[in-house]
N, C-alpha and C. Protein backbone atom coordinates (compact mmCIF):
# COMPACT_ATOMS: atom_id res chain seq x y z
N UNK A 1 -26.33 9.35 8.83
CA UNK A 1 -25.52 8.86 9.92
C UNK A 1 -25.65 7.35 9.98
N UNK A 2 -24.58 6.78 10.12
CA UNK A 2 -24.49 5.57 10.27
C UNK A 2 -25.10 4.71 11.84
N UNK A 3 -25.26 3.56 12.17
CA UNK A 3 -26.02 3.08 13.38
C UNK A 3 -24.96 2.62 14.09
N UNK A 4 -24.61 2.58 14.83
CA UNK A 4 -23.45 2.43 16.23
C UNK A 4 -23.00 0.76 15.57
N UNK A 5 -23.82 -0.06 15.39
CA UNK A 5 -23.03 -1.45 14.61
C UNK A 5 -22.54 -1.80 13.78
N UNK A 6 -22.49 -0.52 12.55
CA UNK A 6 -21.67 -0.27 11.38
C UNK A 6 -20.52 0.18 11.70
N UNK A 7 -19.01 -0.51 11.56
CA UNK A 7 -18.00 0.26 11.89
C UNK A 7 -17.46 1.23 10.64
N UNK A 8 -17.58 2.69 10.86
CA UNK A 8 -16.56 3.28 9.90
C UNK A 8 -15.85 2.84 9.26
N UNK A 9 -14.49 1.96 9.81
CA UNK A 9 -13.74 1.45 9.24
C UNK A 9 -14.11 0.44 7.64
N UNK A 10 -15.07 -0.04 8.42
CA UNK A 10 -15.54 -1.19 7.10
C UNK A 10 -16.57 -0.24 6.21
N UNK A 11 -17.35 0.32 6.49
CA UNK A 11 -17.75 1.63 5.43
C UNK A 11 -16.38 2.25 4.40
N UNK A 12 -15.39 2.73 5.10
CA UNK A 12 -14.55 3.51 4.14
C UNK A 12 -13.94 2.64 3.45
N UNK A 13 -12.93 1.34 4.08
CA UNK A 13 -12.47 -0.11 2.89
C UNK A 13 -13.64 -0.38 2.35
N UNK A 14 -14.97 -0.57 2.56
CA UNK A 14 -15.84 -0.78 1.07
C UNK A 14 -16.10 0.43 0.30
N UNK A 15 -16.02 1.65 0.79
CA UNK A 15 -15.87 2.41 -0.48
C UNK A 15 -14.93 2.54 -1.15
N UNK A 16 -13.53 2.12 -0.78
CA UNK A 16 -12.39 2.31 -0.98
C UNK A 16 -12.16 1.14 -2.19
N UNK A 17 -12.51 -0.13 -2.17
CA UNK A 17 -13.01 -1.38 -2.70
C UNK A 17 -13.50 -0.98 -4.30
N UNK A 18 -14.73 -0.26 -3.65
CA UNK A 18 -15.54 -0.14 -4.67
C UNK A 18 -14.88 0.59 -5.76
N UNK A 19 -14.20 1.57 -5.21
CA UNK A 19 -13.63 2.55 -6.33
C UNK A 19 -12.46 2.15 -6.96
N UNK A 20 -11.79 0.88 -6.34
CA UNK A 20 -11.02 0.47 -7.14
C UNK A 20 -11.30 -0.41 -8.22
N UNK A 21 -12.61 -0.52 -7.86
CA UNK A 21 -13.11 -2.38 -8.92
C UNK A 21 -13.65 -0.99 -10.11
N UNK A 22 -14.26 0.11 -9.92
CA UNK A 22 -14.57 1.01 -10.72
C UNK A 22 -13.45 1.14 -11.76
N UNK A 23 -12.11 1.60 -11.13
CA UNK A 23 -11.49 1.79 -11.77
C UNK A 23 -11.12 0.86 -12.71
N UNK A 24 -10.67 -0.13 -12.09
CA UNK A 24 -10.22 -1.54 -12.85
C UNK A 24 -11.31 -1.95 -13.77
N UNK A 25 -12.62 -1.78 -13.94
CA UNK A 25 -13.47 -2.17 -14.72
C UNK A 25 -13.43 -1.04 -16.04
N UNK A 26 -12.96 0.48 -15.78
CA UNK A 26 -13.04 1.12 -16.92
C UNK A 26 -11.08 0.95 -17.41
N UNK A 27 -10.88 0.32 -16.82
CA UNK A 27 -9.40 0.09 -17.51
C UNK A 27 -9.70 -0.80 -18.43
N UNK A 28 -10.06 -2.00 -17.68
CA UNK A 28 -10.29 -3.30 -18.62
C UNK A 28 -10.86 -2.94 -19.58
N UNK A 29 -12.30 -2.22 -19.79
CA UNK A 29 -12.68 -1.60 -21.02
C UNK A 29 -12.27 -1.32 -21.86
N UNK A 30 -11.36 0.15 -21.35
CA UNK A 30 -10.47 0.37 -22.77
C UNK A 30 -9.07 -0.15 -23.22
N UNK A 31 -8.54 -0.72 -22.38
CA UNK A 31 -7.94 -1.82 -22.77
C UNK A 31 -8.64 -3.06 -23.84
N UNK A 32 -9.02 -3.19 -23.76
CA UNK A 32 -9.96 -4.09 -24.77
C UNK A 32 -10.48 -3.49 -26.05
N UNK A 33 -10.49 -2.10 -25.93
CA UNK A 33 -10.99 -1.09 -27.07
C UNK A 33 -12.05 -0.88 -27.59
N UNK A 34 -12.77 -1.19 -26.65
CA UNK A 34 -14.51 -1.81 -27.00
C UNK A 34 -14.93 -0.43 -26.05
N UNK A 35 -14.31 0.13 -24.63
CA UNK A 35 -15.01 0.99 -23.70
C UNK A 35 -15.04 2.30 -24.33
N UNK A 36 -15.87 2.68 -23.46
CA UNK A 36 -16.10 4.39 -23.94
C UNK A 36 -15.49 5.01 -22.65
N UNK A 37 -14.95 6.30 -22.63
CA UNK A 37 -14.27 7.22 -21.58
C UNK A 37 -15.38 6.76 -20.47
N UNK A 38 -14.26 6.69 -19.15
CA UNK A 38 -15.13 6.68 -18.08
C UNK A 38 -15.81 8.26 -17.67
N UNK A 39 -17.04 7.72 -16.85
CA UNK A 39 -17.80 8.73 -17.06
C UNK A 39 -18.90 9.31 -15.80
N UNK A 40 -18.39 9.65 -14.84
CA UNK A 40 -19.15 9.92 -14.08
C UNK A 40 -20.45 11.24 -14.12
N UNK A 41 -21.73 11.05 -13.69
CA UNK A 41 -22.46 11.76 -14.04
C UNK A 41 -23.72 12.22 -13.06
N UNK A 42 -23.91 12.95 -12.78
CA UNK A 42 -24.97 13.08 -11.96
C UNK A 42 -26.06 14.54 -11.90
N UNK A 43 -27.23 14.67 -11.89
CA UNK A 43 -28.25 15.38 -12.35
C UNK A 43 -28.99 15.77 -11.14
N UNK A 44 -29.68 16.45 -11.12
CA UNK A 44 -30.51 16.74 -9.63
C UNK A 44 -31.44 17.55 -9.89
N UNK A 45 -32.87 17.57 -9.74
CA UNK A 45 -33.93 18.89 -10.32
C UNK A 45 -34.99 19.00 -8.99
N UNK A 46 -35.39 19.93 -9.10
CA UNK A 46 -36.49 20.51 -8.25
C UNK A 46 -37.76 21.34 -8.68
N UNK A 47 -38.59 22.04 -7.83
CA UNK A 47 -38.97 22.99 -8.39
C UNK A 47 -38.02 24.71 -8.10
N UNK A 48 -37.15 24.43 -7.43
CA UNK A 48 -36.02 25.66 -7.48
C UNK A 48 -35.21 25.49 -8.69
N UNK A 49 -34.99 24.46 -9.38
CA UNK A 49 -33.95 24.73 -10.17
C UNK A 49 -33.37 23.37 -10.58
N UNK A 50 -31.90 23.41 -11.51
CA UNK A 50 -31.49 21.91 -11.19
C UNK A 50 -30.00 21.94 -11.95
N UNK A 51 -29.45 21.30 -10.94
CA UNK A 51 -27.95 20.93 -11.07
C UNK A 51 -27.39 19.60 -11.55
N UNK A 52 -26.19 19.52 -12.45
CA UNK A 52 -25.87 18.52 -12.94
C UNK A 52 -24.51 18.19 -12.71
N UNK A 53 -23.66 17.18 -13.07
CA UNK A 53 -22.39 17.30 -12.51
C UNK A 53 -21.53 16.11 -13.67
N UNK A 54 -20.64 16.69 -14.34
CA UNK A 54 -20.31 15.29 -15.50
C UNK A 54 -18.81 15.36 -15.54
N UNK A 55 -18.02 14.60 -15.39
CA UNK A 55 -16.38 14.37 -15.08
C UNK A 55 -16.22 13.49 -16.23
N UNK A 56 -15.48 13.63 -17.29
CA UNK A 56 -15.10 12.21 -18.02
C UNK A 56 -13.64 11.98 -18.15
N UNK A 57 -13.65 10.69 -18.70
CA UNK A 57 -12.23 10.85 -19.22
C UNK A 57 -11.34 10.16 -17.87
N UNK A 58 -9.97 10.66 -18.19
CA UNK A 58 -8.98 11.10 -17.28
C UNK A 58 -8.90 11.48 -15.66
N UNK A 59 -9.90 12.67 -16.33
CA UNK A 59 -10.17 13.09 -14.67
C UNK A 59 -11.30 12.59 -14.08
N UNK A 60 -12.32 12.12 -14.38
CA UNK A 60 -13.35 10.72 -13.74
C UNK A 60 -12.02 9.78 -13.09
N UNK A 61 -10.85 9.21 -13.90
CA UNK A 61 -10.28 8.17 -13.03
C UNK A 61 -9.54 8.92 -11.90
N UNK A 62 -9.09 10.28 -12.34
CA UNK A 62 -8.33 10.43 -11.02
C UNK A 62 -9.33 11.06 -9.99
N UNK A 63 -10.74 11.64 -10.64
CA UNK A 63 -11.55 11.59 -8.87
C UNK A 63 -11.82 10.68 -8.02
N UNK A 64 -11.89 9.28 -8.48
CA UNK A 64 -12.13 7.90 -7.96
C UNK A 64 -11.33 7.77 -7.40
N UNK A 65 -9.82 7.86 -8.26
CA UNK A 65 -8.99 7.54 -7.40
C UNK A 65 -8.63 8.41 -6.08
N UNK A 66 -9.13 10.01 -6.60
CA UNK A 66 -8.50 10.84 -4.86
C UNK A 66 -9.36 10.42 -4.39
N UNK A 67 -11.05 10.17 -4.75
CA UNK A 67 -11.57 9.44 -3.70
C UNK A 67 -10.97 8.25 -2.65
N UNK A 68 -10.62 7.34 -3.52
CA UNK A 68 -10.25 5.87 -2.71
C UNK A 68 -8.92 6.35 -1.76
N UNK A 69 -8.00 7.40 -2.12
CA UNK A 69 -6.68 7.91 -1.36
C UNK A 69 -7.42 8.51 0.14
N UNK A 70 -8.75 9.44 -0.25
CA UNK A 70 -8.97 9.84 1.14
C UNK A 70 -9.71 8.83 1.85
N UNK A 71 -10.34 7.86 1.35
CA UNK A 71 -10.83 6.74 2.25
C UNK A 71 -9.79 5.63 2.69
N UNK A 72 -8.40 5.53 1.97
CA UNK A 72 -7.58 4.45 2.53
C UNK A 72 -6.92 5.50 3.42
N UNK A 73 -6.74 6.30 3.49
CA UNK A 73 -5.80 7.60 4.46
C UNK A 73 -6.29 8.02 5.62
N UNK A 74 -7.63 8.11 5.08
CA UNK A 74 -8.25 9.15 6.44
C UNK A 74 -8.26 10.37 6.24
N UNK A 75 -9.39 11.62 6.52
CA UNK A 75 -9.77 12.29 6.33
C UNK A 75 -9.91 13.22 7.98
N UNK A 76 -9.15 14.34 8.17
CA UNK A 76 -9.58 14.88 9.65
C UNK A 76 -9.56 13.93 10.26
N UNK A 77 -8.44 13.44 10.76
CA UNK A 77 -8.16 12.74 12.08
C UNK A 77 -8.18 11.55 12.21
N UNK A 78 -9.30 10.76 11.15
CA UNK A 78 -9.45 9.64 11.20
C UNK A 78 -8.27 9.04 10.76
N UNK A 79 -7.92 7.60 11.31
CA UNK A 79 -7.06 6.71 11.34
C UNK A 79 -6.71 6.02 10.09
N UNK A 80 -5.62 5.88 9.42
CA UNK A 80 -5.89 5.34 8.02
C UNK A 80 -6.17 3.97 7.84
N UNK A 81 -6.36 3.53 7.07
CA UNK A 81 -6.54 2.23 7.21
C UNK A 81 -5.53 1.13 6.42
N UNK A 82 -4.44 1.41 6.00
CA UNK A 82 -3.23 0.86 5.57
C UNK A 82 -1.82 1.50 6.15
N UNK A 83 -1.26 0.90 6.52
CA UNK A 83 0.04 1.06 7.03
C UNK A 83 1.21 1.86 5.76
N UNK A 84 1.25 1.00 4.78
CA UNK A 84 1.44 1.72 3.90
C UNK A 84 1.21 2.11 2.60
N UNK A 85 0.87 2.76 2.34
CA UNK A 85 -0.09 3.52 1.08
C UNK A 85 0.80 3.61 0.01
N UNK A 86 1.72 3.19 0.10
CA UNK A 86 2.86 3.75 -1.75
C UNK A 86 2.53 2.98 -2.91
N UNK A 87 2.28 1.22 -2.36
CA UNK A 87 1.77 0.54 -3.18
C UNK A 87 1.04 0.60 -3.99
N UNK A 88 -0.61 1.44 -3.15
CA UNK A 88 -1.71 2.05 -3.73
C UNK A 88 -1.32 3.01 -4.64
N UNK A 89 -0.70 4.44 -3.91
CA UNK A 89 -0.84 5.25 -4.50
C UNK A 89 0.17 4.98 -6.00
N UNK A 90 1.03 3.94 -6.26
CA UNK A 90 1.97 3.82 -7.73
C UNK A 90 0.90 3.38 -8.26
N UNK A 91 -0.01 2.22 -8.34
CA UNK A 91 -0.82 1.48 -8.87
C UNK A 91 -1.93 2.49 -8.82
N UNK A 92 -2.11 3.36 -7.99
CA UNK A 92 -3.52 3.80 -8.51
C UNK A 92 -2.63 5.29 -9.82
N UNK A 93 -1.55 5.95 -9.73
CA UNK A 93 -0.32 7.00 -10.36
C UNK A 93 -0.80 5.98 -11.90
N UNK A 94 0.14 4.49 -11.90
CA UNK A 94 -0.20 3.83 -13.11
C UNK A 94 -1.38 3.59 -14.08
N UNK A 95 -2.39 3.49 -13.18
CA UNK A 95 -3.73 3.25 -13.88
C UNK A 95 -4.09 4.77 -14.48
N UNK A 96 -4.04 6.06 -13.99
CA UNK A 96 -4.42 7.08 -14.84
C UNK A 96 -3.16 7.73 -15.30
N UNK A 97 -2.36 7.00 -15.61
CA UNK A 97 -1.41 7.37 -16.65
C UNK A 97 -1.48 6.63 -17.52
N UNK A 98 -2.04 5.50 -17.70
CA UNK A 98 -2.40 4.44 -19.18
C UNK A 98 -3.62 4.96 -19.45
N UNK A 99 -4.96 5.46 -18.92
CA UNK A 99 -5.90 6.13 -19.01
C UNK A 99 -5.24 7.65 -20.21
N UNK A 100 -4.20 8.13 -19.25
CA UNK A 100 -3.72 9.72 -20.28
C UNK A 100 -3.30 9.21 -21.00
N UNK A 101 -2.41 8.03 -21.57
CA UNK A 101 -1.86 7.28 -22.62
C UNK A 101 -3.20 7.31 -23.67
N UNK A 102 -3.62 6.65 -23.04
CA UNK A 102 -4.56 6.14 -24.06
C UNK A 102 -5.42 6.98 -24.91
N UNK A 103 -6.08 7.80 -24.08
CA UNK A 103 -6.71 9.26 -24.48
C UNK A 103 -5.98 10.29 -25.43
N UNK A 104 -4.72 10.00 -25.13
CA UNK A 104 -3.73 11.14 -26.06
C UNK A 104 -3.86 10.25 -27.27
N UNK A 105 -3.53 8.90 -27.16
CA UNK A 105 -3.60 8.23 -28.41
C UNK A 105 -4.87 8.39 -29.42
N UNK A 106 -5.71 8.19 -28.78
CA UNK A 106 -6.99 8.44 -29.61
C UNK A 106 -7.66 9.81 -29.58
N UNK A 107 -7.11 11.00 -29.80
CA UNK A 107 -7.29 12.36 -30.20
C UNK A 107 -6.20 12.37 -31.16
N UNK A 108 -4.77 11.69 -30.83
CA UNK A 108 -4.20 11.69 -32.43
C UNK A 108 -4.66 11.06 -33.44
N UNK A 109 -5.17 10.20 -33.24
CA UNK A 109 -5.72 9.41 -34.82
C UNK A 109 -7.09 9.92 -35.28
């Protein structure tokens, strides 16, 4: 839980932020042809057991991106935080469609 002087609002635009500089940083990558598939990843162990969680590719950019859609939108009630979202949502549509571009390209060769 957050402390009464943190506003929500500025929590969700910096996650919202963040996931776009994410994105834009694994674009630039493979644009450049130097990156490897983006790659989200995460592991978890105990003495019960242990769970892992790995997204690559394609669909790594478009979880970021539904991420950043439900933090610029709002989620249950909350208020969105852009007036209008089309901008986002073409530019964020564009970025994982040069992502599927790209990926299709390099499974053909």
């Amino acid at each position: 839980m957050l402390p009464e002087s943190v506003p929500v609002e500025g929590v969700r635009l910096a996650g919202a932020v963040i996931g776009v500089l994410l994105i834009l940083y694994w674009t630039y990558e493979r644009l450049r042809g130097e990156g490897h598939d983006p790659v989200l990843r995460m592991s978890s162990s105990s003495d019960t057991g242990s769970a892992s969680f790995l997204v690559s590719g394609v669909a790594a950019v478009l979880l970021v991106a539904a991420i950043v859609v439900l933090l610029l939108l709002g989620v249950g009630g909350a208020a969105p935080l852009v007036s209008n979202p089309v901008p986002i949502l073409v530019f964020l549509g564009l970025v994982a469609l040069a992502h599927w571009i790209i990926e299709k390209e390099e499974r053909e060769a």
